[in-house]
PDB file of N, CA and C in Angstrom:
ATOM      1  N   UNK A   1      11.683 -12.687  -3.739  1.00  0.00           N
ATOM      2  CA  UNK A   1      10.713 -11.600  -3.844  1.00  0.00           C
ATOM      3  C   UNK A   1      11.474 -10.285  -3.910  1.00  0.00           C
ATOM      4  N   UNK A   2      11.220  -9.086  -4.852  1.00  0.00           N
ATOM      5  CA  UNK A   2      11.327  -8.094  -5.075  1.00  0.00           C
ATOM      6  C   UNK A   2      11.196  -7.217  -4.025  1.00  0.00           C
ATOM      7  N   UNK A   3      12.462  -6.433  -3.307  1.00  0.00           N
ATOM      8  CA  UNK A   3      12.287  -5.839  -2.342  1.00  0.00           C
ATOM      9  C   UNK A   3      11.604  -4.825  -2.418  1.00  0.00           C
ATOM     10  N   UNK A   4      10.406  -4.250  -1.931  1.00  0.00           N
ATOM     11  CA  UNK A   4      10.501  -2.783  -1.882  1.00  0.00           C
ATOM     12  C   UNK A   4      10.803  -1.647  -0.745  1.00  0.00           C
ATOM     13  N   UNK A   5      10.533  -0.904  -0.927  1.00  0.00           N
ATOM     14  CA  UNK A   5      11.050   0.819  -0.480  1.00  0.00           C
ATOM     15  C   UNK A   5       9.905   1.442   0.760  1.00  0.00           C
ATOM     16  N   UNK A   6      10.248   1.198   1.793  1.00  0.00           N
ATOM     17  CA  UNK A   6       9.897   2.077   2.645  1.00  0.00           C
ATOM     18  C   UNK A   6      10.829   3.040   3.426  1.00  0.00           C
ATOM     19  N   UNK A   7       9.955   4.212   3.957  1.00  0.00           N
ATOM     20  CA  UNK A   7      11.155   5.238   4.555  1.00  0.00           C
ATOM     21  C   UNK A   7      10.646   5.576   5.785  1.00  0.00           C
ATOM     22  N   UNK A   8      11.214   5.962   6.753  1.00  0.00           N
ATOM     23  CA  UNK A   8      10.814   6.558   7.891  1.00  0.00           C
ATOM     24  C   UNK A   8      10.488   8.093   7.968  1.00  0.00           C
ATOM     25  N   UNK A   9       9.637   8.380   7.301  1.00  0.00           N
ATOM     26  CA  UNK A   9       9.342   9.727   8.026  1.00  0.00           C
ATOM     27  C   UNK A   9       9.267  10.630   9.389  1.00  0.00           C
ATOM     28  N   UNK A  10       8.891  11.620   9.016  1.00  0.00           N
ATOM     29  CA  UNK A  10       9.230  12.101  10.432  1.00  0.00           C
ATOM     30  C   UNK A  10       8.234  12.033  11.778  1.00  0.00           C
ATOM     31  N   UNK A  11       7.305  11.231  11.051  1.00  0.00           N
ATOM     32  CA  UNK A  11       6.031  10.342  12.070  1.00  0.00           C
ATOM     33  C   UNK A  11       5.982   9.259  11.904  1.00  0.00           C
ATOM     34  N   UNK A  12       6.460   8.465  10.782  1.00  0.00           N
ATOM     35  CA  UNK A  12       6.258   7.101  10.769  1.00  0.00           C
ATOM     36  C   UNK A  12       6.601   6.415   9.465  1.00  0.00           C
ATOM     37  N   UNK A  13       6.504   5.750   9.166  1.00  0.00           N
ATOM     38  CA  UNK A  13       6.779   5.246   7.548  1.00  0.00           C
ATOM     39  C   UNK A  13       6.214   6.079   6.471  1.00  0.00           C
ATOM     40  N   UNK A  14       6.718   5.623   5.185  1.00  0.00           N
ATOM     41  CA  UNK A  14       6.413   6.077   3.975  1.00  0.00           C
ATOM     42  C   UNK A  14       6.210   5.302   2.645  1.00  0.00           C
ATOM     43  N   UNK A  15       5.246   4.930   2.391  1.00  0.00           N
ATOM     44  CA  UNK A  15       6.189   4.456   1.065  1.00  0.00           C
ATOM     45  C   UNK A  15       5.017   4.687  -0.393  1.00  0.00           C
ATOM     46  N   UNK A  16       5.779   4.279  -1.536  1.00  0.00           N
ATOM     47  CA  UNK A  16       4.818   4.950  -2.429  1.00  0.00           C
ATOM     48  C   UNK A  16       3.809   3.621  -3.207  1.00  0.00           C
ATOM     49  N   UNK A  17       3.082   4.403  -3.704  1.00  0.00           N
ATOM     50  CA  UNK A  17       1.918   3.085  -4.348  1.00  0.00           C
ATOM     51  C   UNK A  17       1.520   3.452  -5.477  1.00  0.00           C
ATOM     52  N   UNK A  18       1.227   2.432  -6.493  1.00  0.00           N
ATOM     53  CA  UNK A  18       0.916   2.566  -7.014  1.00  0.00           C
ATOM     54  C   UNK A  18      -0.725   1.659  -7.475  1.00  0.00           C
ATOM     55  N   UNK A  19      -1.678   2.562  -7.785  1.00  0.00           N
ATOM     56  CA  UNK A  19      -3.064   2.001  -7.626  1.00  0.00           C
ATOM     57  C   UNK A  19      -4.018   1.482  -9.061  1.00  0.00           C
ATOM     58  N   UNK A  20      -4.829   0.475  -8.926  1.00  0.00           N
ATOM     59  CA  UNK A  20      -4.948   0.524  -9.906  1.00  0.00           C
ATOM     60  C   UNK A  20      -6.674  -0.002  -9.449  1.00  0.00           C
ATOM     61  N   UNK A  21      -7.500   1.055  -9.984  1.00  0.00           N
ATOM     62  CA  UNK A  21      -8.777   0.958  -9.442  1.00  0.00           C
ATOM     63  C   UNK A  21      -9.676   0.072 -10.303  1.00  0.00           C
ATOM     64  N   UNK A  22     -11.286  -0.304  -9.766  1.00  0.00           N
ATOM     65  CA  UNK A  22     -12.195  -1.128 -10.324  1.00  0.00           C
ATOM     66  C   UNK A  22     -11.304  -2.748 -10.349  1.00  0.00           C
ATOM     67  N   UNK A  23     -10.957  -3.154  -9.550  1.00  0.00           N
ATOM     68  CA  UNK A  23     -10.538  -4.439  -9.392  1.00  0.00           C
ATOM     69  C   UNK A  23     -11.284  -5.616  -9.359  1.00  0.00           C
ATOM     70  N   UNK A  24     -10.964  -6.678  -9.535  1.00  0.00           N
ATOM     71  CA  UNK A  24     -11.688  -7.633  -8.987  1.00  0.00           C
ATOM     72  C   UNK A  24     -11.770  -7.408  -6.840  1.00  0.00           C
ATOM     73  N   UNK A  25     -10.739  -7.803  -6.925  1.00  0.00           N
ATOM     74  CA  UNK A  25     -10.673  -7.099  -5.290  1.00  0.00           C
ATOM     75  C   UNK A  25      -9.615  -6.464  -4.778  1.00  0.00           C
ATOM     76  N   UNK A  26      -9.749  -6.092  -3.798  1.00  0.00           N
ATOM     77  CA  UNK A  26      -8.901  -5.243  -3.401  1.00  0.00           C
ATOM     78  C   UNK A  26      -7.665  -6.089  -2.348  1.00  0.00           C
ATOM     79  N   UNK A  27      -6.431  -5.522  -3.609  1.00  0.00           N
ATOM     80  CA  UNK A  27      -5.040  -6.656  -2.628  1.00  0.00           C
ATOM     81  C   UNK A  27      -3.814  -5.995  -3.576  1.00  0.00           C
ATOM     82  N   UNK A  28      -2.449  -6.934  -2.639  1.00  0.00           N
ATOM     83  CA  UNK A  28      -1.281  -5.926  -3.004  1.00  0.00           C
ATOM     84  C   UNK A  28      -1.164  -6.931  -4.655  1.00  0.00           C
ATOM     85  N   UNK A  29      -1.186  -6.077  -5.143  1.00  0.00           N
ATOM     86  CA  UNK A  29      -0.521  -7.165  -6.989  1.00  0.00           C
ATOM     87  C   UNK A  29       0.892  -7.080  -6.962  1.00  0.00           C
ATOM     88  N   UNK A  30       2.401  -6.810  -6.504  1.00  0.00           N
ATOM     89  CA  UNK A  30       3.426  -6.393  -6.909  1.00  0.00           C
ATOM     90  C   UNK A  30       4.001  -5.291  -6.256  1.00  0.00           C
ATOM     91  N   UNK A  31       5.336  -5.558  -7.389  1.00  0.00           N
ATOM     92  CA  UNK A  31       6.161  -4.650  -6.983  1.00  0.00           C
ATOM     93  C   UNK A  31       6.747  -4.071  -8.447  1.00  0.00           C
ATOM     94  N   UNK A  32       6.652  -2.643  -8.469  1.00  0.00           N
ATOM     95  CA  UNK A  32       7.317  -1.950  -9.668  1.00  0.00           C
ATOM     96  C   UNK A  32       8.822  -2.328  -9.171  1.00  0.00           C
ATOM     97  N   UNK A  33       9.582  -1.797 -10.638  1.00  0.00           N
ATOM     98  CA  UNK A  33      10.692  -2.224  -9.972  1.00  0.00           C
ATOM     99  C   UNK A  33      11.332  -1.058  -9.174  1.00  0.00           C
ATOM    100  N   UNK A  34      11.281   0.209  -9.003  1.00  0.00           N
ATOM    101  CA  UNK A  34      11.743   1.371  -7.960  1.00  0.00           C
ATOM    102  C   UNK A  34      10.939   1.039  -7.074  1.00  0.00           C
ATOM    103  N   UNK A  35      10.366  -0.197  -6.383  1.00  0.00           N
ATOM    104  CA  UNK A  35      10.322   0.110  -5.299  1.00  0.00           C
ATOM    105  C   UNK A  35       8.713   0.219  -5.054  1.00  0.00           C
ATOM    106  N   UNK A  36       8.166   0.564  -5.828  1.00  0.00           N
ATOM    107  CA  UNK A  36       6.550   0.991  -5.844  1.00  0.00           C
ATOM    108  C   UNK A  36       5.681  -0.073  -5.195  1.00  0.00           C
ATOM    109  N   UNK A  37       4.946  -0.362  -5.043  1.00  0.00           N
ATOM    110  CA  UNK A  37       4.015  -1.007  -4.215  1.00  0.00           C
ATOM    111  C   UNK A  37       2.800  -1.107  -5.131  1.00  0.00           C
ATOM    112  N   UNK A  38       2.535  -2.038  -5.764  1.00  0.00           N
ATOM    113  CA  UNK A  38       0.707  -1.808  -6.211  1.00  0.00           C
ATOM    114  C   UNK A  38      -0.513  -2.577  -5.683  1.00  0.00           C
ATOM    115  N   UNK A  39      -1.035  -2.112  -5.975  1.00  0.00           N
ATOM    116  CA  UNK A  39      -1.956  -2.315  -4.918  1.00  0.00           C
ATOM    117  C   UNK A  39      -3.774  -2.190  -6.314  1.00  0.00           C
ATOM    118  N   UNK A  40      -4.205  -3.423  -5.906  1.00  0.00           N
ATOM    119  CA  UNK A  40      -5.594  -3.062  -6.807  1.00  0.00           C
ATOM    120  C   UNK A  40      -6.871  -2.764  -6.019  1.00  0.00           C
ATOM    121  N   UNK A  41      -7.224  -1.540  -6.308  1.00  0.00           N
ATOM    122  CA  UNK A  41      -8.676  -2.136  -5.295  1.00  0.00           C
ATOM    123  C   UNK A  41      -9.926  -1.945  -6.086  1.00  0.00           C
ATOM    124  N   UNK A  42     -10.754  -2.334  -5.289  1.00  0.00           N
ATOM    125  CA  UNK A  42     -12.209  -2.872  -6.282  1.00  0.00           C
ATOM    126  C   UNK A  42     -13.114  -1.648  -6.334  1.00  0.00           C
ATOM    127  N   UNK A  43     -12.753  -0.299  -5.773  1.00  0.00           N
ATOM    128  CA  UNK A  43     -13.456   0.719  -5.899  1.00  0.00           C
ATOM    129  C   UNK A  43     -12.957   1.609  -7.513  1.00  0.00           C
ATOM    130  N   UNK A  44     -14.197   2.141  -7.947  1.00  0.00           N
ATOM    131  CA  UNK A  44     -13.854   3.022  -8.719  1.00  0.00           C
ATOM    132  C   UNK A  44     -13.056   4.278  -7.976  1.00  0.00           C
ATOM    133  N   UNK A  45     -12.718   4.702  -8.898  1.00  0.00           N
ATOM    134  CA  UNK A  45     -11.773   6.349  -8.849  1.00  0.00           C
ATOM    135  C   UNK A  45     -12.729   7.474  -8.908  1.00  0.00           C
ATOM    136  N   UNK A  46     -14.024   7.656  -7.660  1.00  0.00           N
ATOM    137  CA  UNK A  46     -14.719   8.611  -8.204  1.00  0.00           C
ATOM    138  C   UNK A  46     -14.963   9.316  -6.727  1.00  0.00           C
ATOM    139  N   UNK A  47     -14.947  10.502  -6.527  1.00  0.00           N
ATOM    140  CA  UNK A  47     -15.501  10.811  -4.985  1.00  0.00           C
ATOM    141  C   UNK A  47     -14.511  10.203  -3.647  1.00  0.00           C
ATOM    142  N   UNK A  48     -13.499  10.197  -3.982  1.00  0.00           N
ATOM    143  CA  UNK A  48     -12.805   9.566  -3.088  1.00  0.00           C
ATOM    144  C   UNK A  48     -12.807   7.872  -2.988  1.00  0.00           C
ATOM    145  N   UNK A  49     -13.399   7.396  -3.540  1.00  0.00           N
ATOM    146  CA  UNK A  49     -14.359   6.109  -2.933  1.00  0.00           C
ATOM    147  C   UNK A  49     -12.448   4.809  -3.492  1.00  0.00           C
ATOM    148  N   UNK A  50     -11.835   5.254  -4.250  1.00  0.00           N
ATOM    149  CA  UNK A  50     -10.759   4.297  -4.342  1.00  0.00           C
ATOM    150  C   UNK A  50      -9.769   4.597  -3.178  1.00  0.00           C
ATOM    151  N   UNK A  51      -9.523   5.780  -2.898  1.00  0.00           N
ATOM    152  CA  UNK A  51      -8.541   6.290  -1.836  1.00  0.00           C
ATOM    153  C   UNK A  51      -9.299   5.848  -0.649  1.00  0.00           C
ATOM    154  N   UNK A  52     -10.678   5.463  -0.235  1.00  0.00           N
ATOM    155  CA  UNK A  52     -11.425   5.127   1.095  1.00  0.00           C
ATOM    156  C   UNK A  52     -10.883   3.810   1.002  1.00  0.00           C
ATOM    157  N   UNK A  53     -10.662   2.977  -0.151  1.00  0.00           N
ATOM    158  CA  UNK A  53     -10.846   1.568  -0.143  1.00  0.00           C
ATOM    159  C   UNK A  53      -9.249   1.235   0.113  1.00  0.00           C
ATOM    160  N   UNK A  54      -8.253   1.994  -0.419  1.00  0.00           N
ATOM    161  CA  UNK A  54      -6.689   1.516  -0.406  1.00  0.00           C
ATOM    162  C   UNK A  54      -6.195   1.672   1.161  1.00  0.00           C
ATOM    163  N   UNK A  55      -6.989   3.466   1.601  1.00  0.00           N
ATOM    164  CA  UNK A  55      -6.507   3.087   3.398  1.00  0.00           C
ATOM    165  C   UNK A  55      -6.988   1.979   4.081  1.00  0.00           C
ATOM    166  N   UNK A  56      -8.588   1.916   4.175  1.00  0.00           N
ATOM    167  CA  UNK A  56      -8.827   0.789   4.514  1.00  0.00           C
ATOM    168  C   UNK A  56      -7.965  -0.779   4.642  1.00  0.00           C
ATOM    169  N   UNK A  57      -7.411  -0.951   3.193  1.00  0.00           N
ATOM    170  CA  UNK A  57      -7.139  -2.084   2.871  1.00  0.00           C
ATOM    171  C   UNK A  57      -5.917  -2.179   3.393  1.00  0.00           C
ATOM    172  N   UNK A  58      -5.341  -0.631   3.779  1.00  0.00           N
ATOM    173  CA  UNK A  58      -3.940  -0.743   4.297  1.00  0.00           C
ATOM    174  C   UNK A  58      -3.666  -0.996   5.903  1.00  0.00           C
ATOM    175  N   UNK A  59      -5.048  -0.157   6.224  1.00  0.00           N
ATOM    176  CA  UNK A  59      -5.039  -0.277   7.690  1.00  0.00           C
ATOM    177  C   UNK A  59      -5.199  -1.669   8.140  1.00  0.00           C
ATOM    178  N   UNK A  60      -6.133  -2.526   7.529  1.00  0.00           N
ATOM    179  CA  UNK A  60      -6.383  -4.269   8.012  1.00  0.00           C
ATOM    180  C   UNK A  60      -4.904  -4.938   8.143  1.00  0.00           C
ATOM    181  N   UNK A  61      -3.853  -4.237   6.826  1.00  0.00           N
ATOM    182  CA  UNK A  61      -3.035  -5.414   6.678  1.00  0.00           C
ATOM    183  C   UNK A  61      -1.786  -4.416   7.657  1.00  0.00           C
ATOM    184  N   UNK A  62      -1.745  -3.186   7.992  1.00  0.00           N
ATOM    185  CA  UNK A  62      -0.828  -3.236   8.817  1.00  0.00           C
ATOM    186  C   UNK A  62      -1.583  -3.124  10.344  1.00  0.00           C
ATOM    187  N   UNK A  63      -2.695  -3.730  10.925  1.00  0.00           N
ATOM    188  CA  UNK A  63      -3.434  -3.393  11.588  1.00  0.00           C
ATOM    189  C   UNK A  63      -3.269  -2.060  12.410  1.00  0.00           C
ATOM    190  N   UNK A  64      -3.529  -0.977  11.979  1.00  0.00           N
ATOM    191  CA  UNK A  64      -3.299   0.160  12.398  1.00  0.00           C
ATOM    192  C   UNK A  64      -4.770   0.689  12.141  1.00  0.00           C
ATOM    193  N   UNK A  65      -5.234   1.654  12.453  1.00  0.00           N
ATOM    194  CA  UNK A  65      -5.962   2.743  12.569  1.00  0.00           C
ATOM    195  C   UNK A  65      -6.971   2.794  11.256  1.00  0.00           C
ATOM    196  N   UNK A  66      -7.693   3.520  10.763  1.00  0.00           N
ATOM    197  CA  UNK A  66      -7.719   4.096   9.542  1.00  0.00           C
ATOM    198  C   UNK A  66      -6.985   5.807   9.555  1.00  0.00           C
ATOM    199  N   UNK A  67      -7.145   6.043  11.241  1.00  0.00           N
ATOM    200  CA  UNK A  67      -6.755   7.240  10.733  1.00  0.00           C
ATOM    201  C   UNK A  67      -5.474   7.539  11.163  1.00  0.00           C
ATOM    202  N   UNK A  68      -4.481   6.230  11.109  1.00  0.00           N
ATOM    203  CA  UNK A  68      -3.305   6.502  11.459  1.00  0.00           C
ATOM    204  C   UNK A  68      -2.185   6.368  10.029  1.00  0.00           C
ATOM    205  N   UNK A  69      -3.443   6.394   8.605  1.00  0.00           N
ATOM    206  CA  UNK A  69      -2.632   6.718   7.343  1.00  0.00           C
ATOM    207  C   UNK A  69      -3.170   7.570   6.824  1.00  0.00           C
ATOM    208  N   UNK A  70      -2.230   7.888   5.828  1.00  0.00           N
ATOM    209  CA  UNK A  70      -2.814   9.046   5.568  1.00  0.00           C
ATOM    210  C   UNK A  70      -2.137   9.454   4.331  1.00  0.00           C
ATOM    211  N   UNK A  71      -2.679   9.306   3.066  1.00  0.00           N
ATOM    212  CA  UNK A  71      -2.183  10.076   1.655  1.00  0.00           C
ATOM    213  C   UNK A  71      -1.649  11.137   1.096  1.00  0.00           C
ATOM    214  N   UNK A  72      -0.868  11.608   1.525  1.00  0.00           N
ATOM    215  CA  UNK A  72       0.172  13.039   1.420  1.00  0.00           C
ATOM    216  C   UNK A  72       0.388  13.856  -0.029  1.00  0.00           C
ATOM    217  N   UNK A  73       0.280  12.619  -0.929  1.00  0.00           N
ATOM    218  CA  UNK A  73       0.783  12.815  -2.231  1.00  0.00           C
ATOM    219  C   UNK A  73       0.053  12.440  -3.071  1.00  0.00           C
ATOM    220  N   UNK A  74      -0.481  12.820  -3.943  1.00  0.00           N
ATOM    221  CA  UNK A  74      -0.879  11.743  -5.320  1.00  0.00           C
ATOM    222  C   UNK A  74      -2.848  11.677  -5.151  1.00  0.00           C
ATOM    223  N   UNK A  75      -3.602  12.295  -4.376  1.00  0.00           N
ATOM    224  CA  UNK A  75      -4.750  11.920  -3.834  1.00  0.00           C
ATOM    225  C   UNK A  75      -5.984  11.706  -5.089  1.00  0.00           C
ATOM    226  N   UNK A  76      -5.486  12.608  -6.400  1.00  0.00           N
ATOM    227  CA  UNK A  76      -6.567  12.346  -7.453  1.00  0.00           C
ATOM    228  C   UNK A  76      -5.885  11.498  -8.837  1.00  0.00           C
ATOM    229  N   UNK A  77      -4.244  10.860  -8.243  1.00  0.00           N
ATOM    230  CA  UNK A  77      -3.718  10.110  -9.303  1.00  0.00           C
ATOM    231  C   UNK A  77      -3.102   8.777  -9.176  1.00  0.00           C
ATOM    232  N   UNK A  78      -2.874   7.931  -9.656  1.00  0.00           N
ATOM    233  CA  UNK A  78      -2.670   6.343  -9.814  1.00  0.00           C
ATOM    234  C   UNK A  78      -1.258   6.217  -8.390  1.00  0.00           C
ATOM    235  N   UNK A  79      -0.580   7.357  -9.002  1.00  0.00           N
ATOM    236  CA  UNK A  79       0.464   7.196  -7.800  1.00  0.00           C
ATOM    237  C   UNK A  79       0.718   8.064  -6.642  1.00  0.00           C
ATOM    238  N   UNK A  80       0.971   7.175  -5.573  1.00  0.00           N
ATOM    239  CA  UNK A  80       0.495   7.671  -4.578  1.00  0.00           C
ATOM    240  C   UNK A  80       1.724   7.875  -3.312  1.00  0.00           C
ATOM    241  N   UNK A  81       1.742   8.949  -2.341  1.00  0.00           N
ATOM    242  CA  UNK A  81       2.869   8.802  -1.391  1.00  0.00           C
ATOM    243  C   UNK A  81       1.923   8.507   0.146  1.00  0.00           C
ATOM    244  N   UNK A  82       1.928   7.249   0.731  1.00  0.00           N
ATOM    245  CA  UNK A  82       1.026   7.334   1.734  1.00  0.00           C
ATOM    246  C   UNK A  82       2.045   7.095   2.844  1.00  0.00           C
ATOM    247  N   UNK A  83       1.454   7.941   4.093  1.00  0.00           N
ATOM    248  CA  UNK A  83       2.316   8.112   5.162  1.00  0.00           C
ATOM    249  C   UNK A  83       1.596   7.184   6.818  1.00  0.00           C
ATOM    250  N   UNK A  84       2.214   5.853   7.202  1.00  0.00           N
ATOM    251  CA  UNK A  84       2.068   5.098   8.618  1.00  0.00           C
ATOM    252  C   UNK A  84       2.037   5.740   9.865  1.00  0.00           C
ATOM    253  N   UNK A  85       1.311   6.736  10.115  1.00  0.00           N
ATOM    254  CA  UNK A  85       1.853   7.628  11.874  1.00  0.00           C
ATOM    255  C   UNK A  85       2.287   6.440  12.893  1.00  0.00           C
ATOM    256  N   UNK A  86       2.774   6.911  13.364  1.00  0.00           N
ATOM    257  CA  UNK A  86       3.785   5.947  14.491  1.00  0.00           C
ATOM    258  C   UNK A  86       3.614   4.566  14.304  1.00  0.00           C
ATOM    259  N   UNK A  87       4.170   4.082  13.168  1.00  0.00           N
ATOM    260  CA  UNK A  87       4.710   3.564  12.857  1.00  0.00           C
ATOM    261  C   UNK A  87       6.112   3.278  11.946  1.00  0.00           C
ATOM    262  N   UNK A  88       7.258   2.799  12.080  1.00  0.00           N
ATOM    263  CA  UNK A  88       8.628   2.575  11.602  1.00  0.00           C
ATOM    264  C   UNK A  88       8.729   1.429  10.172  1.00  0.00           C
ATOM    265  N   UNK A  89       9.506   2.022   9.381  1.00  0.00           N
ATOM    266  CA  UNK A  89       9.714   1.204   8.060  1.00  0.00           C
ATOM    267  C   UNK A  89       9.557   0.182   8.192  1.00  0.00           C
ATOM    268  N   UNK A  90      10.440  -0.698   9.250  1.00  0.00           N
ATOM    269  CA  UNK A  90      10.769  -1.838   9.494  1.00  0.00           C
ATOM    270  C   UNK A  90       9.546  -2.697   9.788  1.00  0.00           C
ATOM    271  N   UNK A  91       8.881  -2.417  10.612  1.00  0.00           N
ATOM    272  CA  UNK A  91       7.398  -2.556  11.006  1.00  0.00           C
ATOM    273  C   UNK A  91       6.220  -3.077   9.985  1.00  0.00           C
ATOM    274  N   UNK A  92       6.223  -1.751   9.214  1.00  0.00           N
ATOM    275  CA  UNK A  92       5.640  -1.792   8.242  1.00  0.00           C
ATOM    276  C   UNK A  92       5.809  -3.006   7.075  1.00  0.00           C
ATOM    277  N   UNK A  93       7.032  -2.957   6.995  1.00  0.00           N
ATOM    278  CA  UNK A  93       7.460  -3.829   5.714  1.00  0.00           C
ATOM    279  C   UNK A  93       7.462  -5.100   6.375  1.00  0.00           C
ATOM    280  N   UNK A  94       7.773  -5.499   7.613  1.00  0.00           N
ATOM    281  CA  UNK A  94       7.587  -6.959   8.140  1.00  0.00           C
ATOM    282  C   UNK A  94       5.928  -7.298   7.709  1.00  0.00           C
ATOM    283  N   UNK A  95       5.025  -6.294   8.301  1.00  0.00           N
ATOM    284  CA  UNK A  95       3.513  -6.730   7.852  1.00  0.00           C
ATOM    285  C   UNK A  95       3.314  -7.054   6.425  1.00  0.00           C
ATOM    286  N   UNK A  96       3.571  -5.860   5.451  1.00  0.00           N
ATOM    287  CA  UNK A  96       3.425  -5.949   3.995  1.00  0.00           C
ATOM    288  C   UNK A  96       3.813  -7.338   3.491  1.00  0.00           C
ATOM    289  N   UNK A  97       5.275  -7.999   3.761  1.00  0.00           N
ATOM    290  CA  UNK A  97       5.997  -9.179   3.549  1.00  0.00           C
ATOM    291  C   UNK A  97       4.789 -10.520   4.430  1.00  0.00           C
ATOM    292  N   UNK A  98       4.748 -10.127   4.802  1.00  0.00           N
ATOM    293  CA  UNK A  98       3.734 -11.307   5.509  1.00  0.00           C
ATOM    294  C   UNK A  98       2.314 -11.336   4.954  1.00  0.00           C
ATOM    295  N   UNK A  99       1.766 -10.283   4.531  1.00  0.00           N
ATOM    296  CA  UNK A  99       0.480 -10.627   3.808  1.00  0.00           C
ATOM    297  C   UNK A  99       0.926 -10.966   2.423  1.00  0.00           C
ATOM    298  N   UNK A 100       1.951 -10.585   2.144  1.00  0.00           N
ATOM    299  CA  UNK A 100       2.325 -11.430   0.625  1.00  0.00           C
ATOM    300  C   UNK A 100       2.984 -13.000   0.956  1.00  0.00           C
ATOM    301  N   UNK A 101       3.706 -13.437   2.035  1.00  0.00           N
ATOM    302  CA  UNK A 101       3.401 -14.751   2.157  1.00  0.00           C
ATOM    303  C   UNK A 101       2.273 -15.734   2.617  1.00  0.00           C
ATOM    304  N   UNK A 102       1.136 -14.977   3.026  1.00  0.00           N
ATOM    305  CA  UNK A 102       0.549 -15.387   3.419  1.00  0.00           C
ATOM    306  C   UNK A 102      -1.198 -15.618   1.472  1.00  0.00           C
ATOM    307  N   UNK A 103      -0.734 -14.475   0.527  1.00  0.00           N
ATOM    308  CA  UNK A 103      -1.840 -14.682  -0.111  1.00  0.00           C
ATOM    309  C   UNK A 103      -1.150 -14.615  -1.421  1.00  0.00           C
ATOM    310  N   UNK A 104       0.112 -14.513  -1.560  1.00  0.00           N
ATOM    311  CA  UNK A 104       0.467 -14.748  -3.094  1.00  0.00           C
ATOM    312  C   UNK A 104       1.710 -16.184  -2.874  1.00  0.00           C
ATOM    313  N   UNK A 105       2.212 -16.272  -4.486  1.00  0.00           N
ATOM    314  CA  UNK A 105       2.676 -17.554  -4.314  1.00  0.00           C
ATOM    315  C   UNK A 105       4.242 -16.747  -4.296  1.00  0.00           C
ATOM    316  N   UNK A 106       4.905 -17.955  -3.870  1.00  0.00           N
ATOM    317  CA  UNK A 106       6.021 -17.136  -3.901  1.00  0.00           C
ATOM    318  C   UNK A 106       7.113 -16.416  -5.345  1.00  0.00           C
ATOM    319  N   UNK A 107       6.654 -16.587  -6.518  1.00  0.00           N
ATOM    320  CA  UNK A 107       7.123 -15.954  -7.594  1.00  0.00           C
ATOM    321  C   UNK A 107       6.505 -14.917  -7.777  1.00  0.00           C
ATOM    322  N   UNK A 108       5.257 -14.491  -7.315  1.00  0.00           N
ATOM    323  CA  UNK A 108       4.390 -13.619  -7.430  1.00  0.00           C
ATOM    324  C   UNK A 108       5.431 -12.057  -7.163  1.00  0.00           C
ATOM    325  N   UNK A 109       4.443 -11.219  -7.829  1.00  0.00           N
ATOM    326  CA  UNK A 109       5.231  -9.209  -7.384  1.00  0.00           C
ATOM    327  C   UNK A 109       6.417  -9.486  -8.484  1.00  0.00           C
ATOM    328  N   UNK A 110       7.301 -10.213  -9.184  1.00  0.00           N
ATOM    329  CA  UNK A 110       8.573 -10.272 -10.272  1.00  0.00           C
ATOM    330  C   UNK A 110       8.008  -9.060 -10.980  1.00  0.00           C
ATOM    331  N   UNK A 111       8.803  -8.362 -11.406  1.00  0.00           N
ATOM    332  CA  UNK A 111       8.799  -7.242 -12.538  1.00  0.00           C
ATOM    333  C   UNK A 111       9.395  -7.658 -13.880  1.00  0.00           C
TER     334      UNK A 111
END
C-alpha cells in the first residue's frame, strides 16, 4: 500500500485530501501519489453540505470529535488541508491504515 503524508502540526496532525463529491458513499478511495488522501463522499458540493460529510466521515474513522477537525485550507475546492487537534501523525495514520485494511482489498489506493 501507497504510503501517505501526514504532519504534525502545531495542535495535531495534518494532512491533505483530496475530495471528490456526489458519491456513491462516502469512504477513503486512495492515494494520489504526493501523498494526497482521497476521499469520496456522497454529499453534493453545495452549502457546505460535502465539507459536513468529509469531517464527519473523518471524525468516525479517527474516532475523534467532529469538532476536533477542522479544514484550514481548500474549504470551497476539491483539495483540501484538514487539521486533527490533539491528535499526532502517527495516531492518525495508524487509524487511516486500519480502516483501509479493514474495507479495501489489499491492492486497492495503487496510483
Amino acid at each position: 500500500m501507497r504510503k501517505f503524508k501526514l504532519h504534525d502540526g502545531k495542535h495535531g496532525a495534518a494532512l491533505t485530501i483530496r475530495v471528490t463529491p456526489r458519491a456513491r458513499r462516502t469512504e477513503f478511495s486512495g492515494f494520489m501519489e504526493d501523498g494526497t488522501v482521497r476521499v469520496r463522499v456522497a454529499a453534493p458540493p453545495v452549502e457546505g453540505k460535502a465539507n459536513g460529510a468529509l469531517v464527519a466521515f473523518l471524525a468516525e474513522v479517527l474516532d475523534v470529535r467532529v469538532n476536533r477537525i477542522e479544514i484550514v485550507a481548500g474549504q470551497k475546492g476539491l483539495d483540501k488541508i484538514v487539521s486533527i487537534l490533539d491528535m499526532n501523525a502517527q495516531e492518525a495514520e495508524e487509524r487511516i491504515q486500519a480502516w483501509f485494511a479493514a474495507h479495501m482489498p489489499e491492492d486497492a489506493g495503487e496510483v
